[in-house]
N, C-alpha and C. Protein backbone atom coordinates (compact mmCIF):
# COMPACT_ATOMS: atom_id res chain seq x y z
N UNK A 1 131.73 143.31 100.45
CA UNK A 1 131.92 142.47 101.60
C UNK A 1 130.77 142.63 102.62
N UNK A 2 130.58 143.71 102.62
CA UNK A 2 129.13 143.97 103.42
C UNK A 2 127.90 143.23 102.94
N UNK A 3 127.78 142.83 101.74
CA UNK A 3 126.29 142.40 101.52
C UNK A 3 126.41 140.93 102.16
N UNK A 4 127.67 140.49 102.43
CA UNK A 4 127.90 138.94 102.86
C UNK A 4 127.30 139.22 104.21
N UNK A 5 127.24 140.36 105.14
CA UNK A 5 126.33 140.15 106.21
C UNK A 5 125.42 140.40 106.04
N UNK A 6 124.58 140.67 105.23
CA UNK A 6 123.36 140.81 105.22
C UNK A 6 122.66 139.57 104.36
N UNK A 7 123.48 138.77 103.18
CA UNK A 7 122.80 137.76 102.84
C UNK A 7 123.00 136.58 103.28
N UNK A 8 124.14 136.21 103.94
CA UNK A 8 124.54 135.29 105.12
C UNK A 8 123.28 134.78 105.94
N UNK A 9 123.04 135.33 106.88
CA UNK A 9 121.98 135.74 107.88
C UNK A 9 120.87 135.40 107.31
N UNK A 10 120.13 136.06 106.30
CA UNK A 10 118.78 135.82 105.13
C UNK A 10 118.73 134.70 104.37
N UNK A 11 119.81 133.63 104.21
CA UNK A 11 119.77 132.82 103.60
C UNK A 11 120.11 131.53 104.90
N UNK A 12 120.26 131.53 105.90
CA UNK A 12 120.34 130.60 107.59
C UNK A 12 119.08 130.66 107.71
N UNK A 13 118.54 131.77 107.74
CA UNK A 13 116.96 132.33 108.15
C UNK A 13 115.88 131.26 107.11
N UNK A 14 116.10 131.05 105.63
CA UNK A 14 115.53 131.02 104.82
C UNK A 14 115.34 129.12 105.06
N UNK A 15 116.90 128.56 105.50
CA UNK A 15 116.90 127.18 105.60
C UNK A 15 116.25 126.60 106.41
N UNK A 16 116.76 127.43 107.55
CA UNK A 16 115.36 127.18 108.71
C UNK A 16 113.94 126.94 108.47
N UNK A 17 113.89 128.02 108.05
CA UNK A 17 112.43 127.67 107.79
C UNK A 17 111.64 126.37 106.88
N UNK A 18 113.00 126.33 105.64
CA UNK A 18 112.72 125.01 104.82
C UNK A 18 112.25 123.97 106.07
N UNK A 19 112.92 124.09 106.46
CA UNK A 19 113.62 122.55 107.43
C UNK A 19 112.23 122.56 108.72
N UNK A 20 112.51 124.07 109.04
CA UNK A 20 110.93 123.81 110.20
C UNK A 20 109.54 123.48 109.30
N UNK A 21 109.49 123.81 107.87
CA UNK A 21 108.20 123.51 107.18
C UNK A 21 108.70 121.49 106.55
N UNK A 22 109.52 121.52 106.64
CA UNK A 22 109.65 119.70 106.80
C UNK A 22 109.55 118.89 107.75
N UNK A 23 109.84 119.53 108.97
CA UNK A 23 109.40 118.94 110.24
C UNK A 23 107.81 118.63 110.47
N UNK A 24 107.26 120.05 110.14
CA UNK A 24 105.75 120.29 110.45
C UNK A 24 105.19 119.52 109.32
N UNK A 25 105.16 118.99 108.09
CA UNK A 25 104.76 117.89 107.37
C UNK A 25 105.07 117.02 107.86
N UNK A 26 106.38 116.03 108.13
CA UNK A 26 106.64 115.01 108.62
C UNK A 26 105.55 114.68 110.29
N UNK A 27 105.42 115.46 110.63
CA UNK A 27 105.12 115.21 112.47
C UNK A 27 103.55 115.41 111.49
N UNK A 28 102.91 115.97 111.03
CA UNK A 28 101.44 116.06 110.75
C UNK A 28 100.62 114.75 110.06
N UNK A 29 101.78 114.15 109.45
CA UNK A 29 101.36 112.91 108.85
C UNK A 29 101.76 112.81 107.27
N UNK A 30 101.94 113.98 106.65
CA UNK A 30 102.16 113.81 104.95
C UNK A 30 102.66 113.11 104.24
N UNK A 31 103.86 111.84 105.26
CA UNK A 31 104.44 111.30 104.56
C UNK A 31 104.28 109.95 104.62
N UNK A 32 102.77 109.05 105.25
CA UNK A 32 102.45 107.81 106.44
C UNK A 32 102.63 106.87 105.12
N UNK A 33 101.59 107.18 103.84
CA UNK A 33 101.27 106.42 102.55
C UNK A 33 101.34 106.62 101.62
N UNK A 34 102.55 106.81 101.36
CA UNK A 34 102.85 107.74 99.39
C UNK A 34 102.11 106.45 98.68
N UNK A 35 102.83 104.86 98.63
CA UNK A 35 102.48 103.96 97.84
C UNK A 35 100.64 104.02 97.79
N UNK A 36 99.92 104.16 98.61
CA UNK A 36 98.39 104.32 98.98
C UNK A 36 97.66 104.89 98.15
N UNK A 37 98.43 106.51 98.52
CA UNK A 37 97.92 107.75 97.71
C UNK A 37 98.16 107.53 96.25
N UNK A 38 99.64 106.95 96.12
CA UNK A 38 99.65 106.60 94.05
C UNK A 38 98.71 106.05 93.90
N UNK A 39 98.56 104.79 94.41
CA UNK A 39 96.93 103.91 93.87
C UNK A 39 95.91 104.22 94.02
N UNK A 40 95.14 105.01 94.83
CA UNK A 40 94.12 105.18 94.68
C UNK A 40 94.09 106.54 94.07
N UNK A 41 95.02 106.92 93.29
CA UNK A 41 94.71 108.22 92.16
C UNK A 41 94.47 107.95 90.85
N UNK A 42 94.94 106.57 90.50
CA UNK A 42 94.74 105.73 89.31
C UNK A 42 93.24 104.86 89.39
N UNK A 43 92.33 105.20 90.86
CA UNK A 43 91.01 104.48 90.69
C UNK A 43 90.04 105.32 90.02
N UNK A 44 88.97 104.63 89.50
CA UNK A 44 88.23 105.22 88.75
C UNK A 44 87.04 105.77 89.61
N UNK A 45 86.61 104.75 90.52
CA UNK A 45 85.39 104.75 91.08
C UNK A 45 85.26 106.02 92.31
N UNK A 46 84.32 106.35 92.45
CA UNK A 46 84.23 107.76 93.48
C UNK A 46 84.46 106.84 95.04
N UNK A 47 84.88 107.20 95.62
CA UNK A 47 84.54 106.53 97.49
C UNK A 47 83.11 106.84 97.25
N UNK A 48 83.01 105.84 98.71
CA UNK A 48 81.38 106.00 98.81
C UNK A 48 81.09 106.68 99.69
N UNK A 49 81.50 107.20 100.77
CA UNK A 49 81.49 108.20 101.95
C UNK A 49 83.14 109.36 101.93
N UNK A 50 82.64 110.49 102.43
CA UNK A 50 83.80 111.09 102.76
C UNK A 50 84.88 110.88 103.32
N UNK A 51 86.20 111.20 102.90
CA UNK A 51 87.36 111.09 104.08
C UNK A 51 86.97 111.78 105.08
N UNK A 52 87.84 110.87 106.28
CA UNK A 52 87.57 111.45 107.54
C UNK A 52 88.86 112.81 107.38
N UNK A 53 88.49 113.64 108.45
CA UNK A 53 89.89 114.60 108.53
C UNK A 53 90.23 114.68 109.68
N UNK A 54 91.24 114.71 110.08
CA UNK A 54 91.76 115.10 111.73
C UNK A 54 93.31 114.06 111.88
């Protein structure tokens, strides 16, 4: 019965964090152009200049 307080707690702890590392993707941008990103992984040709980053 004791380990239920100790894995209780470690596993609240663990969701959190899921959930704060889904926030911090969502608010950063990861999720603006899935349809985008599929297509241009199926192009052949190189870009002609770098992505921007920021």
């Amino acid at each position: 019965m004791t380990v239920l307080l100790i894995l209780i707690p470690i596993s609240l702890f663990l969701g959190g964090l899921g959930l704060a590392a889904f926030w911090f993707a969502l608010s950063s941008g990861q999720f603006e152009d899935p349809e985008g990103n599929a297509a241009r992984i199926l192009e052949d040709k190189e870009p002609d200049e770098p992505a921007e980053r920021g």
